[in-house]
Protein backbone atom coordinates (compact mmCIF):
# COMPACT_ATOMS: atom_id res chain seq x y z
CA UNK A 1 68.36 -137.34 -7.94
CA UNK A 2 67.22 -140.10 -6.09
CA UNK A 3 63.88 -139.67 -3.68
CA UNK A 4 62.43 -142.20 -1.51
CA UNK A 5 58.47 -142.54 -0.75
CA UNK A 6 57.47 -141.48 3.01
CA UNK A 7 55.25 -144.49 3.39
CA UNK A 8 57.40 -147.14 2.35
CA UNK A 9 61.48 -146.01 2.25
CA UNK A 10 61.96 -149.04 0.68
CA UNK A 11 60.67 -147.62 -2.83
CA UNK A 12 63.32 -145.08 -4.38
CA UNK A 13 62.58 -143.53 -7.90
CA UNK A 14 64.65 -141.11 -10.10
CA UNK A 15 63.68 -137.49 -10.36
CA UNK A 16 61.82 -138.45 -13.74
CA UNK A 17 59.56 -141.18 -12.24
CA UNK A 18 58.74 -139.00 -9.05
CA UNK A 19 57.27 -136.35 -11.92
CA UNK A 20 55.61 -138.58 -14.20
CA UNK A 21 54.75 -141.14 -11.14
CA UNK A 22 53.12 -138.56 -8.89
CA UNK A 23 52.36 -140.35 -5.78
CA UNK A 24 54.63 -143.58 -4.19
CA UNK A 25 53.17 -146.58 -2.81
CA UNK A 26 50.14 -146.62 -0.56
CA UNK A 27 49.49 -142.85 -1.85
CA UNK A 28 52.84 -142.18 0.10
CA UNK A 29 54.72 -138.53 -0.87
CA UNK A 30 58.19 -138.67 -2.51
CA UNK A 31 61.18 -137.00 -0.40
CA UNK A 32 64.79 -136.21 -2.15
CA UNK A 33 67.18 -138.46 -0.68
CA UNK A 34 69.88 -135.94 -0.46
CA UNK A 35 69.45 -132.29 0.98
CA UNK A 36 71.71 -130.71 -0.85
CA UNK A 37 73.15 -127.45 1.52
CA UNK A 38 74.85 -124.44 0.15
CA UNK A 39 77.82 -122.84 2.20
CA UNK A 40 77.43 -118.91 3.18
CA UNK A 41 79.41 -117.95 0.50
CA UNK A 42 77.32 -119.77 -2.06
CA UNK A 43 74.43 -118.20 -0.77
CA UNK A 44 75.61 -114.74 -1.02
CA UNK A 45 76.67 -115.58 -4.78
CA UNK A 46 74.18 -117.01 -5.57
CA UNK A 47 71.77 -114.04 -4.42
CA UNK A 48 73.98 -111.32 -6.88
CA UNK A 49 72.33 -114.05 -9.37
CA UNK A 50 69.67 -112.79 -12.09
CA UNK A 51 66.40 -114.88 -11.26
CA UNK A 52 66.38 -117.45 -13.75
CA UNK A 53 70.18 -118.26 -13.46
CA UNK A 54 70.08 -118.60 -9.72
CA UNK A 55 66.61 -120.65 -9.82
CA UNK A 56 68.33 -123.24 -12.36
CA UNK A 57 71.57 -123.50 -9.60
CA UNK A 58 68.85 -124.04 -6.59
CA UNK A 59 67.14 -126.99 -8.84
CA UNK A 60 70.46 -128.50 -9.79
CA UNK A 61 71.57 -129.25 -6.72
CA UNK A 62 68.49 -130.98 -6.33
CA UNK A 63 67.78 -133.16 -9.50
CA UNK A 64 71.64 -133.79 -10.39
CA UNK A 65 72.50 -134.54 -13.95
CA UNK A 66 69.15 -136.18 -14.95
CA UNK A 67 68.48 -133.17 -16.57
CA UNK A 68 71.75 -131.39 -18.35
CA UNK A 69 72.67 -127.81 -16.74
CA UNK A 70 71.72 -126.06 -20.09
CA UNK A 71 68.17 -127.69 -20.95
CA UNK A 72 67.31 -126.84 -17.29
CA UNK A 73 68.21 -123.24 -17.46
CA UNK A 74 66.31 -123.11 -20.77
CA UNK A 75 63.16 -124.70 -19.26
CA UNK A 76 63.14 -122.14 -16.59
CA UNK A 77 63.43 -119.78 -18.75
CA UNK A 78 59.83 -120.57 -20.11
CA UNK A 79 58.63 -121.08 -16.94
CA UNK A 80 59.51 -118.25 -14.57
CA UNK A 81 58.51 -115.84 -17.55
CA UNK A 82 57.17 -113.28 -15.02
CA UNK A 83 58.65 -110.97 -11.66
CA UNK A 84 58.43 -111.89 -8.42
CA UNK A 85 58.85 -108.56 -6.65
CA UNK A 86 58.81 -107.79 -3.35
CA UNK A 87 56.14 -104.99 -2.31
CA UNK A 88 57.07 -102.26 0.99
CA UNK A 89 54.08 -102.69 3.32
CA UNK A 90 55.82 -100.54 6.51
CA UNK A 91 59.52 -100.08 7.03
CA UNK A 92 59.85 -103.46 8.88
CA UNK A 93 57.21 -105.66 6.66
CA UNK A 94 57.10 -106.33 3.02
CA UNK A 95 54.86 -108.66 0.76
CA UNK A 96 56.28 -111.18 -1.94
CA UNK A 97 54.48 -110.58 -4.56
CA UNK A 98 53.85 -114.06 -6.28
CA UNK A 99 50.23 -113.14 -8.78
CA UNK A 100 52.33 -111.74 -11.65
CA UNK A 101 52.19 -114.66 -13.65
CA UNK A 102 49.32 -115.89 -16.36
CA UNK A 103 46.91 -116.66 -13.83
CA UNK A 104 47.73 -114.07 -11.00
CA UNK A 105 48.65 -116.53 -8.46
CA UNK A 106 52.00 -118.32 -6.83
CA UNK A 107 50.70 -121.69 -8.31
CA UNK A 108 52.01 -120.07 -11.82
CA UNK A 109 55.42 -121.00 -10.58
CA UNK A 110 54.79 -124.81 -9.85
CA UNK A 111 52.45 -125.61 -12.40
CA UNK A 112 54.78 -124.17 -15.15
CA UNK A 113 58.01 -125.78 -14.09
CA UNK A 114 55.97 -129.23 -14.28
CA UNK A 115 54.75 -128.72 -17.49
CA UNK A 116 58.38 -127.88 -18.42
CA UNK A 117 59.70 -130.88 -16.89
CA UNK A 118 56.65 -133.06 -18.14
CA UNK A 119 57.47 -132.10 -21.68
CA UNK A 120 61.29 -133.02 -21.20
CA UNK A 121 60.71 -136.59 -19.55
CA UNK A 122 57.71 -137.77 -21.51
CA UNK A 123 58.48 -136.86 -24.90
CA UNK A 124 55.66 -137.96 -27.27
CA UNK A 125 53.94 -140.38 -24.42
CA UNK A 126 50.50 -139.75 -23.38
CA UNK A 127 49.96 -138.32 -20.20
CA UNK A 128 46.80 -137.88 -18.48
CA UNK A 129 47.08 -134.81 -15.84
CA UNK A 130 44.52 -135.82 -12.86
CA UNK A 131 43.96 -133.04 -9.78
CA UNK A 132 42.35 -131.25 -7.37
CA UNK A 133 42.00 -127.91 -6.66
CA UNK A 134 41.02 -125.49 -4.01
CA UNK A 135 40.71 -122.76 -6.60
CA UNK A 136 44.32 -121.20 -7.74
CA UNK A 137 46.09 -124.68 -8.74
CA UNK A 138 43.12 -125.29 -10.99
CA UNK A 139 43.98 -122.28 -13.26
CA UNK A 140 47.77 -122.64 -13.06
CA UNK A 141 47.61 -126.01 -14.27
CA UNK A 142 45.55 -125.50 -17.18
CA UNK A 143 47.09 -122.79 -18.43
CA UNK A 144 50.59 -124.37 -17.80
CA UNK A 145 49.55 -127.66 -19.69
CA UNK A 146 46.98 -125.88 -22.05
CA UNK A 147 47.64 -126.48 -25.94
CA UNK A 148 50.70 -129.04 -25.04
CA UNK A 149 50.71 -132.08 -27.19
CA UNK A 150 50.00 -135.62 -25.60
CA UNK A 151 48.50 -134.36 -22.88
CA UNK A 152 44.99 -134.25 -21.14
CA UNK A 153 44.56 -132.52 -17.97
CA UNK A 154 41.01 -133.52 -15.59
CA UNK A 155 40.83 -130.80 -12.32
CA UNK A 156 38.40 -131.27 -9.68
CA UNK A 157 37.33 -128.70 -7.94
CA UNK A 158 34.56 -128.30 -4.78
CA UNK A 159 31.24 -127.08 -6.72
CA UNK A 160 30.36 -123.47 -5.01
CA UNK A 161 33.22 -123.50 -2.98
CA UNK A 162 36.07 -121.06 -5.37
CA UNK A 163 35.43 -117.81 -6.46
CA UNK A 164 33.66 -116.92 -9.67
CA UNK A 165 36.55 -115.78 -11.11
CA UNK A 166 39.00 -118.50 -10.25
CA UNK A 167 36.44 -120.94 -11.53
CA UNK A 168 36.26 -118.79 -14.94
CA UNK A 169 40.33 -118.71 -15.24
CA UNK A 170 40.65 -122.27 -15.94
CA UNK A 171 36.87 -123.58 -16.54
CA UNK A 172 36.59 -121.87 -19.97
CA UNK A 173 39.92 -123.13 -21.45
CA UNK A 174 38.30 -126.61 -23.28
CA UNK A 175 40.89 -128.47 -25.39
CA UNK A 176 43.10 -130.90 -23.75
CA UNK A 177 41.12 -129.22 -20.20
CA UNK A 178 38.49 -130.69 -19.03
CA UNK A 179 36.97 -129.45 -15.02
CA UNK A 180 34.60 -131.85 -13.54
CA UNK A 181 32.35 -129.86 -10.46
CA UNK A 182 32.35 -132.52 -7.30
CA UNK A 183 29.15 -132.35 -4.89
CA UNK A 184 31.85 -131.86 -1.68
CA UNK A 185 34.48 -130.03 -0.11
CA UNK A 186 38.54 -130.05 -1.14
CA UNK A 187 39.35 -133.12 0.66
CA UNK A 188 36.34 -135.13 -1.08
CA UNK A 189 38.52 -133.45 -4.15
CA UNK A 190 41.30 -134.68 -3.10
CA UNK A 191 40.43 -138.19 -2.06
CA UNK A 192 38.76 -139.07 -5.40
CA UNK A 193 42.31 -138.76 -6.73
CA UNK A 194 44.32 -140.53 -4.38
CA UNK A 195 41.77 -142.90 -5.11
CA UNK A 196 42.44 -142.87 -9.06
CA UNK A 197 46.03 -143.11 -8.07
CA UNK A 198 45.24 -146.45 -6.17
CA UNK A 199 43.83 -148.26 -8.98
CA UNK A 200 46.81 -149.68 -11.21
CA UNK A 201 44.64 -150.56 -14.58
CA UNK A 202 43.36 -147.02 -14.48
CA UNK A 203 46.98 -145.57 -13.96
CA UNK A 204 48.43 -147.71 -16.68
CA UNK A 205 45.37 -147.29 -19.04
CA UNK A 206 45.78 -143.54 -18.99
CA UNK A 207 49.36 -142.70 -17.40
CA UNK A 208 48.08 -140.64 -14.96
CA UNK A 209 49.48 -138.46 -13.27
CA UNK A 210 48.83 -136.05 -10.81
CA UNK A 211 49.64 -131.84 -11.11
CA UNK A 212 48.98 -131.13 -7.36
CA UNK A 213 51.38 -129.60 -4.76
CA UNK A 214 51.98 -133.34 -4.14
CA UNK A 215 54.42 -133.42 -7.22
CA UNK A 216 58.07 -133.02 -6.25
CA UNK A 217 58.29 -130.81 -9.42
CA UNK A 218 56.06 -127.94 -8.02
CA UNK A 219 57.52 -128.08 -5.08
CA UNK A 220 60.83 -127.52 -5.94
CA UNK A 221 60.18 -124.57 -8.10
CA UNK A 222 58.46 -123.05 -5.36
CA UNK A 223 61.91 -123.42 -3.25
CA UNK A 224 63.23 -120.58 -5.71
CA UNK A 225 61.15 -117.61 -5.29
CA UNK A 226 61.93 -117.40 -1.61
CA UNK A 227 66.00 -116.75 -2.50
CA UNK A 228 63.98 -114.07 -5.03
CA UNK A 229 62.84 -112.39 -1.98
CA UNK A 230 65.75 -112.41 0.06
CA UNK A 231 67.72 -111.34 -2.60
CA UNK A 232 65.74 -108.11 -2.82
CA UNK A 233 65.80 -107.72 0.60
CA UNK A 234 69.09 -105.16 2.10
CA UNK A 235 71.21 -107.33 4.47
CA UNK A 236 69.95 -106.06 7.98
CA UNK A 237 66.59 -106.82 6.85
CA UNK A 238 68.12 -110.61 5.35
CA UNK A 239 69.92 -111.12 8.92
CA UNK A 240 66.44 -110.86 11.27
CA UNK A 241 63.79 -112.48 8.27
CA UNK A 242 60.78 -114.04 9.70
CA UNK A 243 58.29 -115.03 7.13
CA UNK A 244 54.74 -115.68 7.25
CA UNK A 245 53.23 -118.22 5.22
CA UNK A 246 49.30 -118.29 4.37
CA UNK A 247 49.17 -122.49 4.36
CA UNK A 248 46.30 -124.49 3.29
CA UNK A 249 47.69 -127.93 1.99
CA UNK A 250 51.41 -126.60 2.94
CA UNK A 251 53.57 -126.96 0.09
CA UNK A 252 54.26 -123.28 0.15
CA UNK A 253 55.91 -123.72 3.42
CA UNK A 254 57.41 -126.88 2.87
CA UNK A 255 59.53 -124.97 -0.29
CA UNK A 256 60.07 -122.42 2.54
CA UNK A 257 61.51 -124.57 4.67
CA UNK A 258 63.00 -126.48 2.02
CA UNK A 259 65.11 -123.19 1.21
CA UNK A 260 65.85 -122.69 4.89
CA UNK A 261 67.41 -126.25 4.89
CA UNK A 262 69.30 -125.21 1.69
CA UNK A 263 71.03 -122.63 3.36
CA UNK A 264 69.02 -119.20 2.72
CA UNK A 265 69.11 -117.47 6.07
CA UNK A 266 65.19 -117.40 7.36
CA UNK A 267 65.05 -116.76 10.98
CA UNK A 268 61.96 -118.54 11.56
CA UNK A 269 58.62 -119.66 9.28
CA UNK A 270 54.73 -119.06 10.48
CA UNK A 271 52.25 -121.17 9.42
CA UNK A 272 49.39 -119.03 9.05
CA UNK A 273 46.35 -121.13 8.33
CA UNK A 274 42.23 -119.94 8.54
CA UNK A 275 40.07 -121.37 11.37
CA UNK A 276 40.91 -125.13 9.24
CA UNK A 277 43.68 -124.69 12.10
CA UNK A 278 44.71 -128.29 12.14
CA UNK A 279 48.79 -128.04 12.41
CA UNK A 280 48.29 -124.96 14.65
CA UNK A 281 46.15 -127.16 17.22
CA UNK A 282 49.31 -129.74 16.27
CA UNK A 283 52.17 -127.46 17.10
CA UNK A 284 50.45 -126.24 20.37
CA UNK A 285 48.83 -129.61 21.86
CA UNK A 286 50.64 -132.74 20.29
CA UNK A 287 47.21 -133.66 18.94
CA UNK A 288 46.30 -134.90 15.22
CA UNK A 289 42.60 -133.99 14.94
CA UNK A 290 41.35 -132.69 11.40
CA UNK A 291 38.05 -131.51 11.97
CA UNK A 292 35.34 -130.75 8.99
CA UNK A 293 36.52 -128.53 6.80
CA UNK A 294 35.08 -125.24 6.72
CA UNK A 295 34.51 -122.58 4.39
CA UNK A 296 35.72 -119.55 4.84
CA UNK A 297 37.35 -116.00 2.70
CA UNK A 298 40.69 -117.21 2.21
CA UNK A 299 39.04 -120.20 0.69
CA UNK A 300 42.55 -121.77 -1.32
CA UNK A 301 42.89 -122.93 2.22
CA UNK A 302 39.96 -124.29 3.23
CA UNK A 303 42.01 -127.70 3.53
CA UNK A 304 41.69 -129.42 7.15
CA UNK A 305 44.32 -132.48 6.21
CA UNK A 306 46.68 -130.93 4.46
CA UNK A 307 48.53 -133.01 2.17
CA UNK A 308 52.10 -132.05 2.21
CA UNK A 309 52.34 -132.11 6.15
CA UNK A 310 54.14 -135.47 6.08
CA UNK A 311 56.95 -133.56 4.06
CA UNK A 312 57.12 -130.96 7.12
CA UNK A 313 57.47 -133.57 9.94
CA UNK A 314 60.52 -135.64 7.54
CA UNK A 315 62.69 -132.45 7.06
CA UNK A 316 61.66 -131.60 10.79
CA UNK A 317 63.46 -135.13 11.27
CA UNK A 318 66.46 -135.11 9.01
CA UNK A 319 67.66 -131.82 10.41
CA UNK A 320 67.25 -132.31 13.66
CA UNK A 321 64.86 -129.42 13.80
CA UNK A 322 62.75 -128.99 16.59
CA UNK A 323 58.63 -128.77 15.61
CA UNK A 324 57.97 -126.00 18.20
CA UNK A 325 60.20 -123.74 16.47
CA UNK A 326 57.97 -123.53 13.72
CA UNK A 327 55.43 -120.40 14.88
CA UNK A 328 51.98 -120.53 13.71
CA UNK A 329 48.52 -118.85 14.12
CA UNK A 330 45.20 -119.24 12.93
CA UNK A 331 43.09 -116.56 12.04
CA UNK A 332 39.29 -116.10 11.24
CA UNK A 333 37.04 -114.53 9.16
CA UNK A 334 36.18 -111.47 11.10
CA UNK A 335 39.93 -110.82 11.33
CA UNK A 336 40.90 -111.51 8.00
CA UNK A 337 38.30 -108.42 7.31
CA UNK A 338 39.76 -105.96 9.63
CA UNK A 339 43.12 -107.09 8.49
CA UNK A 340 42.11 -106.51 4.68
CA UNK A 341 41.01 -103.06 5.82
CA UNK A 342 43.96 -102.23 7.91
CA UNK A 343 46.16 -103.05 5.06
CA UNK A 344 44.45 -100.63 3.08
CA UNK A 345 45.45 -97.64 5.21
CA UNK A 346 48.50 -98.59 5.17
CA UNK A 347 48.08 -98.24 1.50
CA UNK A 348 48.11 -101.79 0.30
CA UNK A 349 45.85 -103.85 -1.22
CA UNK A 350 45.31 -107.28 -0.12
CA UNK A 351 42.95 -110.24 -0.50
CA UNK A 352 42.02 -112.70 2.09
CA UNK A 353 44.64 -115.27 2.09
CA UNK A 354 47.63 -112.49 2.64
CA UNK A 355 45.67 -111.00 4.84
CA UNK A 356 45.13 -114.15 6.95
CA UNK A 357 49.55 -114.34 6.43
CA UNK A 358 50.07 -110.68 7.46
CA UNK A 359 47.93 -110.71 10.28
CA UNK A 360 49.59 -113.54 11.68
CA UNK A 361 53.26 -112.18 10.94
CA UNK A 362 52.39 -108.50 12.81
CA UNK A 363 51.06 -110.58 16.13
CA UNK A 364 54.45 -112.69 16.05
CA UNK A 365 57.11 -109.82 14.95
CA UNK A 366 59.48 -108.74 17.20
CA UNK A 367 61.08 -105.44 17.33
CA UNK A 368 64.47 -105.41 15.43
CA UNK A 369 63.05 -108.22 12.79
CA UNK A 370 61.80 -108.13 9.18
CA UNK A 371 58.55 -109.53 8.48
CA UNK A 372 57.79 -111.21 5.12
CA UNK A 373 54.49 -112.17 4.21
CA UNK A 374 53.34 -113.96 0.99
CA UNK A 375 50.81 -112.34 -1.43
CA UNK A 376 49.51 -115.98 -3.23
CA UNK A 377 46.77 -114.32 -5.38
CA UNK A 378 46.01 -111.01 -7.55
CA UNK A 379 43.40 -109.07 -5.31
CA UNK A 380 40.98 -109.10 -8.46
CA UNK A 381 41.16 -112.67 -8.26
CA UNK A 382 38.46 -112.66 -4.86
CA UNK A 383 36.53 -109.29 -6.59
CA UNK A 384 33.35 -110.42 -5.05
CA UNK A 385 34.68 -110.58 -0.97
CA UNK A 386 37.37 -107.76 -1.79
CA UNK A 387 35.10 -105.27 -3.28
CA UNK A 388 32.24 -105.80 -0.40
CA UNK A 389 35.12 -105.73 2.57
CA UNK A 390 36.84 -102.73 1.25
CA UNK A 391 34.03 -100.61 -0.39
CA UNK A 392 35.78 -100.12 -3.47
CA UNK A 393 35.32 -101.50 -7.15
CA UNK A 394 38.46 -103.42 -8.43
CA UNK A 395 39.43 -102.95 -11.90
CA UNK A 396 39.95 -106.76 -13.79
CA UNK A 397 43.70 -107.71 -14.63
CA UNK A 398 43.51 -108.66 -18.47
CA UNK A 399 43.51 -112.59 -17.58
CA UNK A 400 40.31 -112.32 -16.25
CA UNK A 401 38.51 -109.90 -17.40
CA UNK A 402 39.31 -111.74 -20.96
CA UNK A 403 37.57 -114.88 -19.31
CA UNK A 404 34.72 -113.38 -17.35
CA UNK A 405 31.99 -113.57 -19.84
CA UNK A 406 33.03 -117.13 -21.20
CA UNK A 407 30.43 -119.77 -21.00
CA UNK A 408 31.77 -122.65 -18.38
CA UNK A 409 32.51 -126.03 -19.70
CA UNK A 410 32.77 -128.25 -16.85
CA UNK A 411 30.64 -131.64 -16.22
CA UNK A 412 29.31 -131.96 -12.79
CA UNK A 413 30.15 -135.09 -10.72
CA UNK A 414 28.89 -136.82 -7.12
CA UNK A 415 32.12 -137.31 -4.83
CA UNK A 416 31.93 -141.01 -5.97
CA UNK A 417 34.96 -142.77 -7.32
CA UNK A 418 33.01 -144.74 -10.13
CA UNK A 419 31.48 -141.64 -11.22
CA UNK A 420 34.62 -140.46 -11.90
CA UNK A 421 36.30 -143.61 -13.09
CA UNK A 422 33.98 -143.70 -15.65
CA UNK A 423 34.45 -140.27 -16.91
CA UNK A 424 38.05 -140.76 -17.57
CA UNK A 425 37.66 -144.11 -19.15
CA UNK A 426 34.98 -142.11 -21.28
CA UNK A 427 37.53 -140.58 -23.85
C-alpha cells in the first residue's frame, strides 16, 4: 500500500511507515494512493460475510500484501472482539451501535486495530504513543495499548472539559499510561502534538508516534463497521441509506465516505456537528472560518478545526464528487436536550453526541429513505448530563463502574510546548 502526504505529494510511505510515522511532512495527513473499489457483486458477497472475515477483505484491498492475508485476519480477530449491532429506533431509522467494546465507545475499533498493527510492524522497537483527546480516544487508546511491551502511551486531554467518567476510563490505568491535564481546550491538545511531531530529535529520541484519528490505521478500521451496518440492514432499507454522522474532528465520516468510495451503497452522508459548526458554515457559504471552540454536551466534538477535513476535500477530489452533496447540520445544546428526551419516548436511550446525529438525520430524511445514525458512546459514559436531561438514574456498565472510585494519576500541564517537551524527555 502506498500513501502519499496531503501537504507535500512528493513524500510516499508504505502502509508500515504511515502507522509507525503518524503524521507526513509539515504535519501533512497521509492519503492511500490507490482507492481500491469493489464491483456490486463483491459487495453483496462480501455483506453474506461474518464480521471479522469481511473486515479483513475491506483492509486488504487497502494495505496489499504488506501484511499476509492470514496474520491480518488473525489481528482482527483480537481487535473487533465485540458486536456492532444495529438498534430499531422507528420503522424508517435505526442506530449503529458502536459502545460495545472495552471502553463503550466507537474509538474501541480504531484504537485496537492500531495496537494490532503497531505490534506487527514494530516488533521489539520502542514506541512512544503521543495524543490528544477530546474524551473517548483517550480511553480507547489506553486500553488498546495498555500492558503491551515496548510501548509508552502520553494522552492529553482539555483539563475540565470530558466527563468524569471518560476521564476515569483511561486516567486510572498507570503502567505504560501516563495522562497529562492541559490548561486549554482540544485544539491547544492537539497543537502541542503536532508540535512534538515537528521536532525531529524528539521524534527520533522517543519514536513517537501519534494514536489519534490522524493515523491511517484507525481510520481504516473504522471503514468496516459501516459494511456491519448495511449488512444488517434488509435490502429496501440498503437501496435508500442516508446516514448521519455526529463529527467532531471527522474521521468517522471520512471512513464513511471512505466505504461509500469502496463501493457500499450509501445514498448520501450528514455531517452532524454541535454549534463548533465549522464545515457546516463551509458547505453552505464557501467560507473557512474556525471560530473559538466551545463547550458544549456532546463534548467529543467540541473540535472547531477538525483535523481530518483535509482527507474529506482529497476524496471529494479524486472522485469527482461534488462538496454540496455532502448534507450537514449543526445542532445546539437546547436541541440536543429535547432530542435526548424525544428519543426516550420513542423508547431509546441516547446520549448527547447521537442525539446531536439523530436530530440532524430526522430534519434531512425524506419519505421512502432509511435513516442511520451513529451511537459513538455508551449512554453511562455522559451519567452526569444524561441523568439530569432525562430524570432518570443510569445503572454503570462494568468498565466503569470498576474505575469510578480509582484515584486519578495524571500530571497537570500549561498548553506550553516546553512544558511538555520536558515531560517526555523526563523518563
Amino acid at each position: 500500500m502506498k500513501l502519499y502526504n496531503l501537504k507535500d505529494h512528493n513524500e510516499q510511505v508504505s502502509f508500515a511507515q504511515a502507522v509507525t510515522q503518524g503524521l507526513g511532512k509539515n504535519q501533512g495527513l497521509f492519503f492511500p494512493h490507490e482507492l481500491p473499489e469493489f464491483s456490486l457483486t463483491d459487495v453483496d458477497e462480501m455483506l453474506k460475510m461474518d464480521f471479522v472475515s469481511r473486515s479483513a477483505k475491506i483492509l486488504a484491498a487497502f494495505i496489499g500484501d504488506e501484511i499476509p492475508q492470514d496474520v491480518l485476519e488473525a489481528r482482527v480477530r483480537q481487535a473487533f472482539a465485540f458486536p456492532a449491532p444495529v438498534a430499531r429506533v422507528t420503522d424508517d431509522v435505526g442506530c449503529l451501535e458502536l459502545f460495545h467494546g472495552p471502553t463503550l465507545a466507537f474509538k474501541d475499533f480504531g484504537g485496537r486495530f492500531m495496537a494490532q498493527m503497531l505490534a506487527q510492524i514494530s516488533g521489539d522497537k520502542p514506541v512512544t504513543i503521543l495524543t490528544a483527546t477530546s474524551g473517548d480516544t483517550g480511553a480507547a487508546v489506553a486500553h488498546a495499548f495498555y500492558g503491551l511491551k515496548n510501548v509508552r502511551v502520553v494522552i492529553l486531554y482539555p483539563r475540565g472539559k470530558i466527563s468524569p467518567l471518560q476521564e476515569k476510563l483511561f486516567c486510572t490505568l498507570g503502567g505504560n499510561i501516563e495522562t497529562v491535564a492541559i490548561d486549554g481546550d482540544f485544539d491547544a491538545c492537539q497543537a502541542l502534538v503536532k508540535q512534538a511531531f515537528d521536532d525531529e530529535a524528539l521524534k527520533a529520541a522517543l519514536g513517537l508516534n501519534s494514536a489519534n484519528s490522524i493515523n491511517i490505521s484507525r481510520l481504516l478500521a473504522q471503514i468496516c463497521y459501516y459494511f456491519e451496518a448495511v449488512a444488517q440492514l434488509p435490502q429496501e432499507a440498503r437501496n435508500q441509506l442516508v446516514i448521519s454522522v455526529p463529527s467532531g474532528n471527522f474521521g468517522d465520516l471520512t471512513a464513511g465516505l471512505l466505504a461509500k468510495s469502496l463501493g457500499l451503497p450509501v445514498k448520501r452522508f450528514i455531517a452532524a456537528t454541535n454549534v463548533n459548526d465549522t464545515v457546516p458554515r463551509y458547505l453552505r457559504d464557501g467560507q473557512w472560518a474556525p471560530k473559538a471552540t466551545q463547550a458544549t454536551l456532546s463534548n467529543a466534538m467540541d473540535v472547531s478545526q477538525p483535523n481530518n477535513w483535509p482527507r474529506v476535500e482529497e476524496l471529494f477530489r479524486r472522485k469527482i464528487w461534488r462538496l454540496d452533496e455532502l448534507d450537514s447540520a449543526a445542532v445546539d445544546d437546547a436541541i440536543t436536550r429535547e432530542s435526548m428526551r424525544e428519543l426516550k419516548a420513542l423508547g431509546y436511550l441516547s446520549e448527547p453526541h447521537a442525539a446531536v446525529a439523530w436530530r440532524a438525520l430526522c430534519d434531512r430524511l425524506n419519505p421512502g429513505e432509511y435513516g442511520l445514525f451513529l451511537g459513538t458512546a455508551h449512554p453511562a459514559k455522559f451519567k452526569e448530563s444524561v441523568e439530569a436531561i432525562l430524570g432518570e438514574t443510569l445503572e454503570l456498565p462494568e468498565a466503569l463502574a470498576k474505575r469510578a472510585d480509582l484515584p486519578l494519576l495524571s500530571h497537570s500541564l500549561p498548553a506550553d510546548f516546553a512544558a511538555l517537551r520536558n515531560l517526555l524527555m523526563s523518563r
